[in-house]
Protein backbone atom coordinates (compact mmCIF):
# COMPACT_ATOMS: atom_id res chain seq x y z
CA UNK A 1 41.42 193.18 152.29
CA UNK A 2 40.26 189.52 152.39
CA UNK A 3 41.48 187.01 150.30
CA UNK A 4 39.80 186.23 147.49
CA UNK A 5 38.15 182.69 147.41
CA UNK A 6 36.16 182.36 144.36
CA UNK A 7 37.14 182.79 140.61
CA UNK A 8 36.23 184.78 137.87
CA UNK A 9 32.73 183.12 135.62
CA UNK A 10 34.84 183.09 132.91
CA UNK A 11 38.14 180.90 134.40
CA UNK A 12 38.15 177.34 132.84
CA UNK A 13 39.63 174.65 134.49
CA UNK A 14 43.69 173.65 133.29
CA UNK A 15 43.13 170.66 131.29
CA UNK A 16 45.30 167.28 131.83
CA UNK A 17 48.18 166.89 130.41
CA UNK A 18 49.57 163.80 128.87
CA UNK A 19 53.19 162.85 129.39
CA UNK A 20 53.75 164.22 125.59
CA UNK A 21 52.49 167.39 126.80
CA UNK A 22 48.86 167.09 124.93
CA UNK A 23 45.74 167.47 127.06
CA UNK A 24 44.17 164.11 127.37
CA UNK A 25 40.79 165.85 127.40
CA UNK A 26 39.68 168.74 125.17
CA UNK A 27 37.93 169.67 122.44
CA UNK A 28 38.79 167.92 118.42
CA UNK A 29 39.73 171.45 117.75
CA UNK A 30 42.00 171.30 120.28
CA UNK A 31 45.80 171.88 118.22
CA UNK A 32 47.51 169.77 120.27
CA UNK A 33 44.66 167.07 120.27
CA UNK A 34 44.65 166.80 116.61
CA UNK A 35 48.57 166.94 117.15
CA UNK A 36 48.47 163.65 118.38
CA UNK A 37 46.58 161.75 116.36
CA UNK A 38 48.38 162.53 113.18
CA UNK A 39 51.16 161.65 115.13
CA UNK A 40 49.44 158.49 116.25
CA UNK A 41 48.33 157.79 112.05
CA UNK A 42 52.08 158.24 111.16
CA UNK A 43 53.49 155.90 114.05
CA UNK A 44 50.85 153.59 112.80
CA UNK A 45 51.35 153.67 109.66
CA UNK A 46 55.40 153.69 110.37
CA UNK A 47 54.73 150.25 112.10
CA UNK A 48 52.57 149.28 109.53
CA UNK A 49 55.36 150.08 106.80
CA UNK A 50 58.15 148.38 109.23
CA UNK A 51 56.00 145.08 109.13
CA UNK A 52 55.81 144.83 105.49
CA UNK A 53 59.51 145.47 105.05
CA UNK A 54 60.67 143.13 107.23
CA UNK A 55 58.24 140.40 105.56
CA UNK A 56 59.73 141.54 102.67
CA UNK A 57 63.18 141.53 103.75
CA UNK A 58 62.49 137.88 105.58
CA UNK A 59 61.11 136.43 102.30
CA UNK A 60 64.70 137.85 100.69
CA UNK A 61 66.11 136.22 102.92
CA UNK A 62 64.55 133.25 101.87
CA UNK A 63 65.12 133.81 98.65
CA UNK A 64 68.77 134.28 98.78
CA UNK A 65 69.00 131.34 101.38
CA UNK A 66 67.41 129.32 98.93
CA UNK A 67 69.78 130.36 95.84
CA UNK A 68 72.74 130.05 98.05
CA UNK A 69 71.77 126.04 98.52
CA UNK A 70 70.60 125.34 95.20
CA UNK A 71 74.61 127.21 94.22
CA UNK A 72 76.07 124.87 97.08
CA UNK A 73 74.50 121.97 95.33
CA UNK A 74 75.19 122.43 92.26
CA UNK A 75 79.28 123.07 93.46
CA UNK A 76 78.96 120.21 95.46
CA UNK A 77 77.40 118.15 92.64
CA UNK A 78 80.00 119.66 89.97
CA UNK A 79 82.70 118.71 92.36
CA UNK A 80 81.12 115.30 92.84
CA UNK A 81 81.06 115.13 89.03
CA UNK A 82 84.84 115.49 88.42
CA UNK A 83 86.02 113.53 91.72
CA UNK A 84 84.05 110.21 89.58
CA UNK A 85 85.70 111.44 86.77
CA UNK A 86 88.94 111.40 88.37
CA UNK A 87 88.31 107.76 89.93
CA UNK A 88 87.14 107.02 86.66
CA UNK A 89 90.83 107.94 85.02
CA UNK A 90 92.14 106.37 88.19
CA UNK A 91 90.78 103.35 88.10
CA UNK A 92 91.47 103.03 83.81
CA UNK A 93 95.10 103.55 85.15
CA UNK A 94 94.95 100.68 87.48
CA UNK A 95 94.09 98.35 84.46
CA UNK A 96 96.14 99.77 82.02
CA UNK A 97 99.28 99.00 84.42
CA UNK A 98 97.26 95.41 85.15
CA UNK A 99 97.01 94.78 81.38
CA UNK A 100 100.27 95.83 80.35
CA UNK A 101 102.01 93.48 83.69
CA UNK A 102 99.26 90.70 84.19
CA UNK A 103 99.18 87.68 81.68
CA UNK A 104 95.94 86.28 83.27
CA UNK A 105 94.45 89.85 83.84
CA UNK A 106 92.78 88.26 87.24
CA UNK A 107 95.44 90.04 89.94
CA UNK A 108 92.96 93.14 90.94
CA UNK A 109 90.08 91.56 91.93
CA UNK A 110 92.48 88.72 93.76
CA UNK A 111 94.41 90.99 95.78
CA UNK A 112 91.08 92.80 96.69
CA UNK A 113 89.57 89.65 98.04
CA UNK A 114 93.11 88.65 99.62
CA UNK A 115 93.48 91.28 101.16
CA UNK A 116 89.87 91.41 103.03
CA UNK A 117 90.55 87.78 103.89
CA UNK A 118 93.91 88.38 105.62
CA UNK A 119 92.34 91.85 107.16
CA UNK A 120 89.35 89.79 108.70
CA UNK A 121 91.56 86.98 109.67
CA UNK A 122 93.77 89.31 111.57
CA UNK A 123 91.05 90.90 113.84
CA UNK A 124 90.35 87.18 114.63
CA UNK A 125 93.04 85.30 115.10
CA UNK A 126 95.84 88.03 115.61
CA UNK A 127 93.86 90.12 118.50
CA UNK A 128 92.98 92.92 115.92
CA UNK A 129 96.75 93.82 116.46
CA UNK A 130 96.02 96.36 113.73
CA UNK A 131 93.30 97.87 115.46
CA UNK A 132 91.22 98.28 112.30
CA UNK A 133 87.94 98.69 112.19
CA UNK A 134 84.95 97.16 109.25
CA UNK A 135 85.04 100.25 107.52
CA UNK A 136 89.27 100.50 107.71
CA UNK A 137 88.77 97.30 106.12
CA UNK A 138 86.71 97.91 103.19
CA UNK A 139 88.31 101.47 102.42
CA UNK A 140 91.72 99.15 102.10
CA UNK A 141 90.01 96.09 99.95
CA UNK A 142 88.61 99.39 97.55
CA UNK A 143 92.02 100.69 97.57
CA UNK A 144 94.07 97.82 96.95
CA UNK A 145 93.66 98.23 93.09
CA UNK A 146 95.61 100.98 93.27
CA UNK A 147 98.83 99.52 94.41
CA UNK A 148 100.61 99.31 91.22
CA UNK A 149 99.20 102.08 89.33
CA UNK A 150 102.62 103.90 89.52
CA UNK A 151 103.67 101.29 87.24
CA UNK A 152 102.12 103.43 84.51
CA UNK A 153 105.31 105.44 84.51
CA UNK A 154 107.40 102.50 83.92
CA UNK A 155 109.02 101.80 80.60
CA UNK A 156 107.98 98.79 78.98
CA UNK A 157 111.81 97.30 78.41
CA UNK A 158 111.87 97.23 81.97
CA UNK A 159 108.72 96.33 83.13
CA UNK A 160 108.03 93.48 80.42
CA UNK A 161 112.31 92.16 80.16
CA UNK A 162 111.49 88.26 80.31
CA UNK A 163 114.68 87.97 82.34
CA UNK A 164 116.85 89.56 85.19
CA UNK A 165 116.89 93.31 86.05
CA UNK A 166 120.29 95.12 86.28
CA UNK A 167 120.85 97.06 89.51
CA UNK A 168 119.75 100.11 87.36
CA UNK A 169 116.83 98.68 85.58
CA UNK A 170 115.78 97.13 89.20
CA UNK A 171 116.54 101.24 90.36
CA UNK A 172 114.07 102.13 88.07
CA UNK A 173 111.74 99.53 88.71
CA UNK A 174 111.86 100.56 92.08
CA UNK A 175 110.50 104.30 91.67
CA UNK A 176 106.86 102.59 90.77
CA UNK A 177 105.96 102.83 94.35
CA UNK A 178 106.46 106.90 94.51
CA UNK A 179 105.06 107.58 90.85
CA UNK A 180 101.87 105.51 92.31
CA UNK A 181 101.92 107.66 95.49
CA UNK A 182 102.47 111.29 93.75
CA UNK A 183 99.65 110.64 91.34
CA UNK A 184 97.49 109.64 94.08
CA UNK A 185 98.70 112.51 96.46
CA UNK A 186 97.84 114.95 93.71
CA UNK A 187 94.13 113.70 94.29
CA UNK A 188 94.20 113.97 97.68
CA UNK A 189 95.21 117.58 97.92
CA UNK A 190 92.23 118.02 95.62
CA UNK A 191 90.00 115.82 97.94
CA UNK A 192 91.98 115.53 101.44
CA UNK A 193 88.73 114.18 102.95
CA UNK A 194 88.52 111.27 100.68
CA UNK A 195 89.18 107.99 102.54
CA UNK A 196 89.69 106.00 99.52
CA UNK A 197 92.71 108.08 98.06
CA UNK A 198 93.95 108.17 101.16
CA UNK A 199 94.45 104.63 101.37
CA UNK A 200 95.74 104.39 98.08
CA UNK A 201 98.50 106.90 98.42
CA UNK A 202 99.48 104.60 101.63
CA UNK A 203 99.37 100.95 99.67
CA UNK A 204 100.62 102.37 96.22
CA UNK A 205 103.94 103.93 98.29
CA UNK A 206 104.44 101.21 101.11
CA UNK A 207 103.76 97.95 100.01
CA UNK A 208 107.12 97.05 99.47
CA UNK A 209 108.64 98.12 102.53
CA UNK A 210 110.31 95.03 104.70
CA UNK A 211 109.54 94.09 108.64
CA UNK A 212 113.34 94.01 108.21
CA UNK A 213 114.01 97.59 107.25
CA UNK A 214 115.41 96.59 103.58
CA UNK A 215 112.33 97.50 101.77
CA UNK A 216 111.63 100.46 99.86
CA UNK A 217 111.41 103.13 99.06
CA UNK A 218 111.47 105.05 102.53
CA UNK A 219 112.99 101.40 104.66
CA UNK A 220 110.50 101.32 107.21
CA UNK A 221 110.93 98.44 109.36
CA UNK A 222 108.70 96.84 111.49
CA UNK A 223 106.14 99.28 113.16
CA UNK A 224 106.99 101.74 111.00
CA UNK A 225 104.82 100.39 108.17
CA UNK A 226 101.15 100.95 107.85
CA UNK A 227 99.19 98.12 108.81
CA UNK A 228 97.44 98.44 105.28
CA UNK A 229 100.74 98.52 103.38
CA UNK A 230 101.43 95.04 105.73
CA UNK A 231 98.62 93.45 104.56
CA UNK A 232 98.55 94.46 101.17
CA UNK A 233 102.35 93.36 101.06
CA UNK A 234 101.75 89.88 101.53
CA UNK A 235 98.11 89.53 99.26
CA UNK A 236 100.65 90.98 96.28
CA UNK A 237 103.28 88.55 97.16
CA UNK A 238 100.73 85.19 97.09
CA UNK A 239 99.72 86.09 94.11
CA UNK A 240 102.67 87.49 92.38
CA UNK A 241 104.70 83.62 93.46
CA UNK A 242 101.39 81.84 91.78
CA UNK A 243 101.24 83.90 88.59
CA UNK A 244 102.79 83.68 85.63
CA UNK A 245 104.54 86.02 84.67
CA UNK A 246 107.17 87.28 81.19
CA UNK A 247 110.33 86.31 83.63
CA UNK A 248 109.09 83.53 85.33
CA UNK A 249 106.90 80.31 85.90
CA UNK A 250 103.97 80.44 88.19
CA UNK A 251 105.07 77.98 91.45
CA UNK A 252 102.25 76.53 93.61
CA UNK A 253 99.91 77.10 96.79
CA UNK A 254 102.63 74.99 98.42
CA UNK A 255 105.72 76.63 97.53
CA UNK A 256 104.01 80.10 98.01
CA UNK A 257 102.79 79.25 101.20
CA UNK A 258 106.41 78.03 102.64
CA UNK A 259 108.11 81.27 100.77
CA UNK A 260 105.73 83.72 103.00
CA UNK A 261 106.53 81.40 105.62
CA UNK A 262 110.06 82.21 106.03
CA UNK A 263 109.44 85.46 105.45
CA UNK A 264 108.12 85.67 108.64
CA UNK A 265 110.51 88.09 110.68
CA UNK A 266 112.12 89.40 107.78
CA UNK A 267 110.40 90.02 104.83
CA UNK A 268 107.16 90.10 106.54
CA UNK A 269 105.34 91.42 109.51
CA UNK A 270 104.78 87.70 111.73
CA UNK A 271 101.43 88.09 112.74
CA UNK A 272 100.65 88.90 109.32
CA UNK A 273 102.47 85.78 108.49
CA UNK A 274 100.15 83.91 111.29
CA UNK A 275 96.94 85.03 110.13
CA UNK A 276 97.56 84.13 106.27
CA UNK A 277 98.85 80.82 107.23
CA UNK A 278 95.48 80.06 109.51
CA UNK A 279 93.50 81.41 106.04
CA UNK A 280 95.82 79.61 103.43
CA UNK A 281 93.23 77.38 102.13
CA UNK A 282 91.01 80.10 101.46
CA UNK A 283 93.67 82.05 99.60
CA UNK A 284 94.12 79.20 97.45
CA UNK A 285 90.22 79.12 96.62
CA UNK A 286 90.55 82.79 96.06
CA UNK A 287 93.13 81.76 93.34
CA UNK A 288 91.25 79.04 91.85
CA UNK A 289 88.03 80.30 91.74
CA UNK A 290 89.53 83.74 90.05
CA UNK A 291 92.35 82.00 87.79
CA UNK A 292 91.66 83.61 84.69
């Protein structure tokens, strides 16, 4: 018996199938046709649904971003607020230790410009032995108000006696350079990027320290003291020797000028002593242009 070669009238062809296993020709009454295009509708209108979500979730994102910097602003502006507020009480500190220890009420804004004289003068004539930079230099002229301010904490017997400290009054006397500091230091923690406070906590604590190691209140000696404190040390001196003051007599440019002068070496850092000798005459128009 042969085999058979042709097919029954009846036999249709196997139709193609897709790779999801639906014939990618047929009939639209074909199950598995109309199968795949509901599945096709829902995948559509899945992707359609997806898209508007994440629009939605991108302008939330937007949203929040948005909130979060307007809430970072406003922090940063409320923490700007009280750090003013601070320099504010700071500063009425500063004067209420000038007013209380300064007959002519001039010695803030003196130092200040002293001490950006002497600064300058050392980057020119000294070498920049200091190594300090514009900006160093007009942080430390901002700061230099601040130097006394621990003499808030000092009683007035002992700050105003018209006369001679004892060894304990001078003991006490002494501490203004640490009250200064740990008011100061109490901002910083607050603010430990602030440059200005900074500064302050170094001039207010140091600026009585000796090139000799004598000073106080930690006896630095020579390198050891921060080149602010150095300069700051001998504005305060010049203008302490020319002022009046309730134990003493104001002297003049002259003797001031030969005091710092032998302090060269011992009570001073010398190249310190070098650059305010080459600027002397200015210091003295400093003085007379801001006498009262």
């Amino acid at each position: 018996m042969g085999q058979r070669s042709g097919r029954k009238k009846d036999d249709q062809p196997a139709p193609r199938m897709g790779l999801n296993g639906c014939p990618l020709e047929g009939s639209f009454e074909n199950p598995c046709y109309n199968l795949s295009k509901q599945t096709l509708s829902r995948i559509q209108d899945c992707a359609s649904e997806h898209g508007r979500l994440r629009q939605e979730n991108h302008s939330l994102r937007q949203e929040l971003d948005k909130r979060n910097a307007t809430r970072h602003e406003r922090e940063m502006a409320r923490s700007q607020e009280l750090l003013i507020s601070q320099m504010a009480a700071i500063f009425a500190l500063a004067k209420l230790t000038e007013s209380r220890d300064d007959e002519t009420g001039g010695h803030l804004r003196r130092v200040e410009r002293y001490c950006r004289l002497l600064a300058e003068s050392m980057v020119q004539e000294s070498g920049n032995v200091f190594r300090l930079s514009s900006r160093e230099i007009d942080v430390l002229c901002r700061a230099s108000v601040l130097h006394d301010i621990g003499k808030v904490g000092v009683r007035d017997d002992i700050l105003l006696k018209p006369g001679r400290l004892t060894d304990e009054e001078f003991a006490v006397m002494k501490k203004h350079t640490t009250i200064g500091a740990d008011i100061l230091d109490s901002v910083r923690q607050k603010y430990p990027g602030n440059v200005f406070i900074v500064m302050g906590v170094i001039v207010a604590r140091s600026h009585h320290e000796r090139w000799d190691g004598t000073g106080y209140p930690d006896r630095l000696c020579d390198g050891e003291i921060p080149p602010p404190a150095v300069i700051m040390a001998i504005a305060d001196v010049y203008d302490a020797l020319r002022s009046r003051r309730c134990y003493k007599e104001p002297i003049s440019h002259e003797e001031a000028c030969e005091i710092i002068r032998e302090g060269s070496g011992t009570q001073f850092h010398p190249k310190a002593v070098d650059a305010f000798l080459a600027t002397r005459k200015q210091f003295q128009k400093i003085r007379q242009h801001l006498e009262d």
